[in-house]
PDB file of N, CA and C in Angstrom:
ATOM      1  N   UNK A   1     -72.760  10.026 -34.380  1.00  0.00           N
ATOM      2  CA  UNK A   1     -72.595   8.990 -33.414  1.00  0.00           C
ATOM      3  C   UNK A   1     -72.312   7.656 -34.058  1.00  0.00           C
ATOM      4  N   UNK A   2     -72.587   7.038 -33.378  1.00  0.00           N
ATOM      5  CA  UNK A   2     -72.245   5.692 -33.766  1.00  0.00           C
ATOM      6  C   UNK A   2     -72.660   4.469 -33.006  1.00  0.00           C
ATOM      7  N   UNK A   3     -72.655   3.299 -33.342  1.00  0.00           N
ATOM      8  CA  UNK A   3     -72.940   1.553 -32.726  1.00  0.00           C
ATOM      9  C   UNK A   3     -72.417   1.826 -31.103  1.00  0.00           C
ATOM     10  N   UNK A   4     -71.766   3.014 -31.058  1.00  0.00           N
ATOM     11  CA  UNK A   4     -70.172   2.472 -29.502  1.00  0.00           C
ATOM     12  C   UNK A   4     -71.340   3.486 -28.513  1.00  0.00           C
ATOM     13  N   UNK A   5     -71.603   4.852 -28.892  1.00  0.00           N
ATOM     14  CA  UNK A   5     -72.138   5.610 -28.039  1.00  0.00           C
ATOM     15  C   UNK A   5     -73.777   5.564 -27.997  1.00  0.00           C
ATOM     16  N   UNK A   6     -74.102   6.280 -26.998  1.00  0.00           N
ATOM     17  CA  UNK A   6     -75.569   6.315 -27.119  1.00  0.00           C
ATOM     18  C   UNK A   6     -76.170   7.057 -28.088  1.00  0.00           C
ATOM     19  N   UNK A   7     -77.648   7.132 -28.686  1.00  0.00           N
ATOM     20  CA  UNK A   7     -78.489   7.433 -29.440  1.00  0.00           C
ATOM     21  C   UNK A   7     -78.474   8.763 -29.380  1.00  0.00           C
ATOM     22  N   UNK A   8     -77.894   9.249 -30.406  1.00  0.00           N
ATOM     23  CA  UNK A   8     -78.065  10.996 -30.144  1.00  0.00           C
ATOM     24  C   UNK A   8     -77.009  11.702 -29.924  1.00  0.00           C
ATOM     25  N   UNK A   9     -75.965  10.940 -29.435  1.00  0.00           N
ATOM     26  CA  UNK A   9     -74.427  11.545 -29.078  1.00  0.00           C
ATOM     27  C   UNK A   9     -73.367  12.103 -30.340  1.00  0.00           C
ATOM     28  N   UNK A  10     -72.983  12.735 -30.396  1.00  0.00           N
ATOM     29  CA  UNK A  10     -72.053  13.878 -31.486  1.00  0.00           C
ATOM     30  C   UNK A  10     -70.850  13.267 -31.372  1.00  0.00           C
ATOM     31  N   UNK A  11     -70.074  12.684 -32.237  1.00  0.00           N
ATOM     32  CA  UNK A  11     -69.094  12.013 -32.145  1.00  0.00           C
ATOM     33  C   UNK A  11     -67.566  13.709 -32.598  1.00  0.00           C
ATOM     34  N   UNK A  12     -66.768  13.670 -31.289  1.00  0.00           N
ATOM     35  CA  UNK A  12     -65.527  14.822 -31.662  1.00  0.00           C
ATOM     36  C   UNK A  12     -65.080  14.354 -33.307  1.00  0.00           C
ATOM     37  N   UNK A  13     -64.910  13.178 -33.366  1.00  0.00           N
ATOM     38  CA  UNK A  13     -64.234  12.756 -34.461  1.00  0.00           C
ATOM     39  C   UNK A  13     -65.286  13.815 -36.055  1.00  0.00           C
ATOM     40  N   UNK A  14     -65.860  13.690 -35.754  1.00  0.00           N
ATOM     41  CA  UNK A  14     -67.242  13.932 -36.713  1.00  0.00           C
ATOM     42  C   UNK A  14     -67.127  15.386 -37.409  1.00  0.00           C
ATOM     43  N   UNK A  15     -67.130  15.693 -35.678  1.00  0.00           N
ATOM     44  CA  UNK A  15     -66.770  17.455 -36.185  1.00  0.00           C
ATOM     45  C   UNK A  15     -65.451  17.748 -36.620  1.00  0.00           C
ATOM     46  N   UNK A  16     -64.795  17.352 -36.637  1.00  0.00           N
ATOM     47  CA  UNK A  16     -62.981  17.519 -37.241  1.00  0.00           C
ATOM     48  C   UNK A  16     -62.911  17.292 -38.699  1.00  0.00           C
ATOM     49  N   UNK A  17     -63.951  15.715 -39.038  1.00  0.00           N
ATOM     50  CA  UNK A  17     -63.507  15.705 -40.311  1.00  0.00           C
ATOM     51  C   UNK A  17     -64.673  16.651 -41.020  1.00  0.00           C
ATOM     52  N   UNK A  18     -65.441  16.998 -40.626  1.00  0.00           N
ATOM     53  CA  UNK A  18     -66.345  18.081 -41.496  1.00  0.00           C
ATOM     54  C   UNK A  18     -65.469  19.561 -41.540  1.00  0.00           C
ATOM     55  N   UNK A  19     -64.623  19.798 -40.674  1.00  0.00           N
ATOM     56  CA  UNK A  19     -63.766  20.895 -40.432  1.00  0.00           C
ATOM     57  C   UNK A  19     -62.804  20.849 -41.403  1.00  0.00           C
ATOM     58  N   UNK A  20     -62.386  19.427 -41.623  1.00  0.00           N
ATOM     59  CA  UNK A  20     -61.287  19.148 -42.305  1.00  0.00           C
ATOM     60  C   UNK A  20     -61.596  18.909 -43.863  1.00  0.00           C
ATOM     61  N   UNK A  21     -62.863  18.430 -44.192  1.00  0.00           N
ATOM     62  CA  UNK A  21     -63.164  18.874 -45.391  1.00  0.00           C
ATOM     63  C   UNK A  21     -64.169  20.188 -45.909  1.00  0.00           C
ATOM     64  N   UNK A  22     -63.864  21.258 -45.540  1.00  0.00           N
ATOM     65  CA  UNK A  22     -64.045  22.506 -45.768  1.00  0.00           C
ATOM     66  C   UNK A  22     -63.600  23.457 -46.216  1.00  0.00           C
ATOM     67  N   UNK A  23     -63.435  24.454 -47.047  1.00  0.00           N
ATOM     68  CA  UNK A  23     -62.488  24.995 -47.446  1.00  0.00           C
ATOM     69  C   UNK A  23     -63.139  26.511 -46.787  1.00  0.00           C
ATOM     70  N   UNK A  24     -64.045  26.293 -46.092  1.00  0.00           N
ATOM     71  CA  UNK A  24     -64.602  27.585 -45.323  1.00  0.00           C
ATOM     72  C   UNK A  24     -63.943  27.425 -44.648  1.00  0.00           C
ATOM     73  N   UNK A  25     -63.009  28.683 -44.012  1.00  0.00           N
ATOM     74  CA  UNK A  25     -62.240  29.283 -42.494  1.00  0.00           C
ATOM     75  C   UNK A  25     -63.100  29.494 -41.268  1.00  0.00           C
ATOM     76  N   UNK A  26     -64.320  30.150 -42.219  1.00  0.00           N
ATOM     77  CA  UNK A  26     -65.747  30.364 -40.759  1.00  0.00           C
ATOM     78  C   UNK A  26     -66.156  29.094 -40.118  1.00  0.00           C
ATOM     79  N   UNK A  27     -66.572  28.310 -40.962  1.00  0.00           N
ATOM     80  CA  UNK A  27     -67.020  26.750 -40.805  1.00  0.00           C
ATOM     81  C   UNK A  27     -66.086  26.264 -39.828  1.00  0.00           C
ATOM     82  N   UNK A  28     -64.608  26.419 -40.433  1.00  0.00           N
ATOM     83  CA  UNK A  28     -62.930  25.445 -39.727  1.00  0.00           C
ATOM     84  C   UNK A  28     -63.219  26.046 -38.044  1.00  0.00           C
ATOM     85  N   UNK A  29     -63.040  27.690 -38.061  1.00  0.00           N
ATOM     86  CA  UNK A  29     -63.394  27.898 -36.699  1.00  0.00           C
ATOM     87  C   UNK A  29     -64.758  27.936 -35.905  1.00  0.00           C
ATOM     88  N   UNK A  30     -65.871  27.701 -36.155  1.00  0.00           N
ATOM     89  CA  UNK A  30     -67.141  27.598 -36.209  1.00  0.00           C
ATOM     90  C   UNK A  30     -67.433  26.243 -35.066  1.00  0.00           C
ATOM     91  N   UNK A  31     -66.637  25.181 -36.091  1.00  0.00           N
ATOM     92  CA  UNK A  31     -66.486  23.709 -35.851  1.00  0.00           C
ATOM     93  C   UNK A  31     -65.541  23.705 -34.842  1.00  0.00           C
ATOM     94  N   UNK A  32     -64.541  24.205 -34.545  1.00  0.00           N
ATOM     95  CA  UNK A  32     -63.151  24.180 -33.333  1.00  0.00           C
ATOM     96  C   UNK A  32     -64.111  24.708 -32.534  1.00  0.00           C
ATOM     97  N   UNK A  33     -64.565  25.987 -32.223  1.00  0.00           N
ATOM     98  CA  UNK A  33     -65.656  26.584 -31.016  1.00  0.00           C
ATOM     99  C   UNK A  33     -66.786  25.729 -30.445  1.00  0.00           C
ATOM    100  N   UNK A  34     -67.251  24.316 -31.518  1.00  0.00           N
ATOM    101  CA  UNK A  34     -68.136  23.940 -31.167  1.00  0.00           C
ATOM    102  C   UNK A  34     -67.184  22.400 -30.396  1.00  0.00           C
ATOM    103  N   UNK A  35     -66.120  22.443 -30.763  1.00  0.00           N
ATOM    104  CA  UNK A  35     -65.635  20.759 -30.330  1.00  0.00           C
ATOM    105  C   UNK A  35     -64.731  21.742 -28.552  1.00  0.00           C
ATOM    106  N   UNK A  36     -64.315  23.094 -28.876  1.00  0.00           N
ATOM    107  CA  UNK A  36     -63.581  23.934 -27.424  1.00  0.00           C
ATOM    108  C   UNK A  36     -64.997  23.602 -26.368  1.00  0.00           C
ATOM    109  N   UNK A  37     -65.907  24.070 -26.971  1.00  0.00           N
ATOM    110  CA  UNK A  37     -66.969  24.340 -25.902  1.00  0.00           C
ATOM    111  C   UNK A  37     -67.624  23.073 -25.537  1.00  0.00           C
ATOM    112  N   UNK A  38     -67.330  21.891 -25.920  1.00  0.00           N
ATOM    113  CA  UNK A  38     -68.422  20.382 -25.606  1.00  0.00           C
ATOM    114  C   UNK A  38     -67.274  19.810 -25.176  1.00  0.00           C
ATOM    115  N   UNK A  39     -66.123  19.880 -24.355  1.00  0.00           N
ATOM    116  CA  UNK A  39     -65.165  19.147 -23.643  1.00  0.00           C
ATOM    117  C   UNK A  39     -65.267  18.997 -22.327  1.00  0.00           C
ATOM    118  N   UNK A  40     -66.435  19.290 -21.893  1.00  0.00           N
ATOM    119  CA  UNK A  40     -67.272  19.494 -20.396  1.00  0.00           C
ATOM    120  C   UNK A  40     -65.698  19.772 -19.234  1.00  0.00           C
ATOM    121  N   UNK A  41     -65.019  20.514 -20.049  1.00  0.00           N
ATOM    122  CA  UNK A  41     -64.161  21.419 -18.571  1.00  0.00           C
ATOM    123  C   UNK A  41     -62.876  20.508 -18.643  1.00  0.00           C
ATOM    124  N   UNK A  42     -62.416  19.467 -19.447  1.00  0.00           N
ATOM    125  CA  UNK A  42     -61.509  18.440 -19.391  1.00  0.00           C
ATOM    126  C   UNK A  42     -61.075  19.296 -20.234  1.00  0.00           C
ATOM    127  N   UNK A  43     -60.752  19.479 -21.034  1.00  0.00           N
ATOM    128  CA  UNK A  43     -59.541  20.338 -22.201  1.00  0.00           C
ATOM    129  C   UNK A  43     -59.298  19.014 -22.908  1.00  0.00           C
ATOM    130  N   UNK A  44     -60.362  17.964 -23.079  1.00  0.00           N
ATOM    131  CA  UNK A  44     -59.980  16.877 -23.991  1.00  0.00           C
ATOM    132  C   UNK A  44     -61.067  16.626 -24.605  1.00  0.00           C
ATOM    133  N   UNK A  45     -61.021  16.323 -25.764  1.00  0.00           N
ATOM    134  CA  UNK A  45     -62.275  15.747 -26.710  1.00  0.00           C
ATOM    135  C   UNK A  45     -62.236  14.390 -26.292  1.00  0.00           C
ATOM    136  N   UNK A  46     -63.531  13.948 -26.582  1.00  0.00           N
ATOM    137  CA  UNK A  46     -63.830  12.638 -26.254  1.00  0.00           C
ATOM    138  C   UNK A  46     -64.689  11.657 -27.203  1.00  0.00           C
ATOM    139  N   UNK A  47     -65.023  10.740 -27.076  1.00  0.00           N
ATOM    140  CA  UNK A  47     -65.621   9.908 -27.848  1.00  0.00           C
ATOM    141  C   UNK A  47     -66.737  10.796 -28.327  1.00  0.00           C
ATOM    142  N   UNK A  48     -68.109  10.644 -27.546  1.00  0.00           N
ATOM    143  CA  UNK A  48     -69.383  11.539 -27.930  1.00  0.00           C
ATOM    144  C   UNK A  48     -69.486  11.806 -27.044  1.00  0.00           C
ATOM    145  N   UNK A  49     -70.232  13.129 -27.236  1.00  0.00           N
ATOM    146  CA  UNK A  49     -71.010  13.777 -26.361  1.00  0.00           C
ATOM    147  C   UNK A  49     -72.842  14.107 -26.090  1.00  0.00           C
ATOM    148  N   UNK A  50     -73.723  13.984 -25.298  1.00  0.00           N
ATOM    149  CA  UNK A  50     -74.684  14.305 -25.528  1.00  0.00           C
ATOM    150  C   UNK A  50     -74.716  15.903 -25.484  1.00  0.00           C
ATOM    151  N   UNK A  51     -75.556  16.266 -27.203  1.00  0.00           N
ATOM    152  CA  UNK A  51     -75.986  17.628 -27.445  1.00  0.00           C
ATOM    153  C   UNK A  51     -76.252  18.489 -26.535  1.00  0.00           C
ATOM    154  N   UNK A  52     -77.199  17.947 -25.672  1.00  0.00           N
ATOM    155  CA  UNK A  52     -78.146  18.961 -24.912  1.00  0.00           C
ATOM    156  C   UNK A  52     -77.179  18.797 -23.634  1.00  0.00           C
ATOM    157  N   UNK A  53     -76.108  17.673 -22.982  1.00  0.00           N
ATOM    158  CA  UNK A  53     -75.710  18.157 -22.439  1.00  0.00           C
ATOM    159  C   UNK A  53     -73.974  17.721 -22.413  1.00  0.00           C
ATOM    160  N   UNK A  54     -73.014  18.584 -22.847  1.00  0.00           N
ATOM    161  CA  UNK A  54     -72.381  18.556 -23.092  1.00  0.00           C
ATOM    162  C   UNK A  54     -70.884  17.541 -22.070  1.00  0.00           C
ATOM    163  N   UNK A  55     -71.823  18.217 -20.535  1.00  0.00           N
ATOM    164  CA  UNK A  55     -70.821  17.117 -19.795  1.00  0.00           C
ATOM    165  C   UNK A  55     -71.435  15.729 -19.398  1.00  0.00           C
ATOM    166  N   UNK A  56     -72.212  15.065 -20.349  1.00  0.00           N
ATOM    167  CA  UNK A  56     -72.760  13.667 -20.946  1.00  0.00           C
ATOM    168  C   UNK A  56     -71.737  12.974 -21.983  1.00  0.00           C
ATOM    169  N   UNK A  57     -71.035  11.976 -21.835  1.00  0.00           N
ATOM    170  CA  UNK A  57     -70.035  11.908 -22.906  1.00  0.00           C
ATOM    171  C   UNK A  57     -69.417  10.758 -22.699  1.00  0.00           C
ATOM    172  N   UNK A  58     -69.368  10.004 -23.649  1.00  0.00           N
ATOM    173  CA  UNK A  58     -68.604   8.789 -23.754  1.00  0.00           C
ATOM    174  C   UNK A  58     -66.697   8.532 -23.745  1.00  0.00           C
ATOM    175  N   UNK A  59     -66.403   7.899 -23.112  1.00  0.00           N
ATOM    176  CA  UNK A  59     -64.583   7.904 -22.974  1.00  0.00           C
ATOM    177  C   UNK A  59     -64.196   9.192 -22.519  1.00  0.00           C
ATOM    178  N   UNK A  60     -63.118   9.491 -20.935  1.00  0.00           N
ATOM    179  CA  UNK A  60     -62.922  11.130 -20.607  1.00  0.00           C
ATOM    180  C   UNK A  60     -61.666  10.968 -21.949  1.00  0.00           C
ATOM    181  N   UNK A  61     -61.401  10.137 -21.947  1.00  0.00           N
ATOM    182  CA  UNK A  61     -59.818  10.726 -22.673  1.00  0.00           C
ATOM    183  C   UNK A  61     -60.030   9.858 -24.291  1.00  0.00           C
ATOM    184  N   UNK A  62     -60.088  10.547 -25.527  1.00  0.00           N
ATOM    185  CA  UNK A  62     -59.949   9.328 -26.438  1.00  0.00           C
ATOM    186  C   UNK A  62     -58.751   9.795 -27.582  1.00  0.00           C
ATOM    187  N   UNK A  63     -57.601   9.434 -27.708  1.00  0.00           N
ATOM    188  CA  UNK A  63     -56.420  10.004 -28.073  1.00  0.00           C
ATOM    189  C   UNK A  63     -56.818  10.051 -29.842  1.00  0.00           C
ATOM    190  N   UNK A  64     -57.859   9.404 -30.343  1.00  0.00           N
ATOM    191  CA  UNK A  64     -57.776   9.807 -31.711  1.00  0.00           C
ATOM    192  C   UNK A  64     -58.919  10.952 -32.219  1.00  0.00           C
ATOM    193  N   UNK A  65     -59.696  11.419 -30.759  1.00  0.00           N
ATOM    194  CA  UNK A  65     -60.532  12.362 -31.196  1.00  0.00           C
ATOM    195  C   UNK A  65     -59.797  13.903 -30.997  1.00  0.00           C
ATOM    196  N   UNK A  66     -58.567  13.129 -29.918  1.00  0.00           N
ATOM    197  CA  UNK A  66     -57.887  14.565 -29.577  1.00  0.00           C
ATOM    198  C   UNK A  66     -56.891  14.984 -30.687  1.00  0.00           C
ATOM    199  N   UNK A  67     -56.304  14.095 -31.466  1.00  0.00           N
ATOM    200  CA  UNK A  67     -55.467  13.589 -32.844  1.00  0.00           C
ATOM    201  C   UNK A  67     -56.355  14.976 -33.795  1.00  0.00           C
ATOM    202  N   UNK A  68     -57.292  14.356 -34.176  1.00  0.00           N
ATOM    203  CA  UNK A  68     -58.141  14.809 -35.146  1.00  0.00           C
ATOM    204  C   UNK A  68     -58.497  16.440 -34.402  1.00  0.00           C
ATOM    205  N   UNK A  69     -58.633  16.858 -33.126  1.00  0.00           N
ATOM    206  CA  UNK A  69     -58.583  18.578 -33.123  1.00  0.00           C
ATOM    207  C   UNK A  69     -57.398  18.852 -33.587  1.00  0.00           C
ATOM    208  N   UNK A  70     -56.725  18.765 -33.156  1.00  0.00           N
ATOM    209  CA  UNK A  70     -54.807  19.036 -32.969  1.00  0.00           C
ATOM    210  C   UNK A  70     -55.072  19.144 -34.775  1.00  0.00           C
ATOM    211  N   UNK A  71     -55.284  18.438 -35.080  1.00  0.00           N
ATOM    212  CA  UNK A  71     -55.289  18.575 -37.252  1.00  0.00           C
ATOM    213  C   UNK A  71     -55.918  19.341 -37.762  1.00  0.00           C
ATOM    214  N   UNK A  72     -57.177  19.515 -36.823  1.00  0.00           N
ATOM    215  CA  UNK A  72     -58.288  20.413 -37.628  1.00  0.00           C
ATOM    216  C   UNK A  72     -57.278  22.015 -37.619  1.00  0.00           C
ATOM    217  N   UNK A  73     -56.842  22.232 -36.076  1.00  0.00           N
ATOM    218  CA  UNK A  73     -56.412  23.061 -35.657  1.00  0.00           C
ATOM    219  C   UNK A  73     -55.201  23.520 -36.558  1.00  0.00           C
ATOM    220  N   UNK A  74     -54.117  22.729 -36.757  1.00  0.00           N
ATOM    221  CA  UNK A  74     -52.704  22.822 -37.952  1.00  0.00           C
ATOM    222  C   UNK A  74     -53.752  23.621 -39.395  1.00  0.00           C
ATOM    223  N   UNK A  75     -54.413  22.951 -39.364  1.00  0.00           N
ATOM    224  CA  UNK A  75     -55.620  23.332 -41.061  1.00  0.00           C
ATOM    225  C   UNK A  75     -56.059  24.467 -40.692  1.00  0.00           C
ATOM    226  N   UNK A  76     -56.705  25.050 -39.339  1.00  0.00           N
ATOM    227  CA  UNK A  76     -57.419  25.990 -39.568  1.00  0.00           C
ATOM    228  C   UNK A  76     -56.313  27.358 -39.755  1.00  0.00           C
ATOM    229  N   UNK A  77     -55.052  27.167 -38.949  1.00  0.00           N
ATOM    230  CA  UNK A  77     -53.732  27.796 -38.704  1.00  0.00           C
ATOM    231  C   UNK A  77     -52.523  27.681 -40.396  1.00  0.00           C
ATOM    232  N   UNK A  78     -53.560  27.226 -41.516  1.00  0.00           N
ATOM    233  CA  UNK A  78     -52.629  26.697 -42.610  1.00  0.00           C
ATOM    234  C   UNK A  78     -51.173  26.266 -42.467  1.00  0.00           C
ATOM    235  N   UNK A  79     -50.639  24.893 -41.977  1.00  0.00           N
ATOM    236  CA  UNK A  79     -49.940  24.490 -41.431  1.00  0.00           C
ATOM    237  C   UNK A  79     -50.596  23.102 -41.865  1.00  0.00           C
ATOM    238  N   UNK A  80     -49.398  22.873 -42.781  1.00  0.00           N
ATOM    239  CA  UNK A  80     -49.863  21.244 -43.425  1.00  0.00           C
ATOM    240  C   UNK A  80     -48.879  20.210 -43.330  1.00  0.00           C
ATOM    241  N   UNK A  81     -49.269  19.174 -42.936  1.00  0.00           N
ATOM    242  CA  UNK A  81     -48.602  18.545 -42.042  1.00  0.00           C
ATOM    243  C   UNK A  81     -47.862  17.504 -43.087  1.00  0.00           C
ATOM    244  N   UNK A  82     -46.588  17.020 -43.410  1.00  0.00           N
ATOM    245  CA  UNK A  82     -46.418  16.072 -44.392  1.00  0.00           C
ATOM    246  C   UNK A  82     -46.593  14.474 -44.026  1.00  0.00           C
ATOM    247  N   UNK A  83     -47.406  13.948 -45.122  1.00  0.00           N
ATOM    248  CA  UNK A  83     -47.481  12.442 -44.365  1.00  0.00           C
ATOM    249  C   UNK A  83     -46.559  11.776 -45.118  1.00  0.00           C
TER     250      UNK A  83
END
């Protein structure tokens, strides 16, 4: 989490870059199942979410947490993106 969300909230961003620095495949999809399943029914990641309840969540739409699945996702699919 962070200063922006409430006390306790799981930031999408968070779980992507732990996905993204992993060289575990279990972990890469582990971490995608856990950011698929806390989108409380929107098909969008969002700022944070509260743990315990998933459709608790800061910003419905936040375009750089959805950025960061979309990458995890290219990585978990080995598909590297040139910058």
């Amino acid at each position: 989490g962070s200063p922006h969300t409430p006390e306790g909230y799981i930031w999408h961003i968070s779980l992507a870059m732990q996905g993204l620095t992993t060289d575990d495949i279990n972990k890469k999809r582990e971490l995608l199942e856990i950011m698929k399943n806390t989108d409380a029914g929107t098909y969008l990641m969002h700022e944070g979410f509260n743990p315990d309840d998933p459709n608790k969540f800061t910003r419905d739409w936040f375009s750089w947490a959805n950025m960061m699945f979309c990458e995890l996702v290219l990585d978990y699919c080995g598909i590297k993106v040139k910058k």
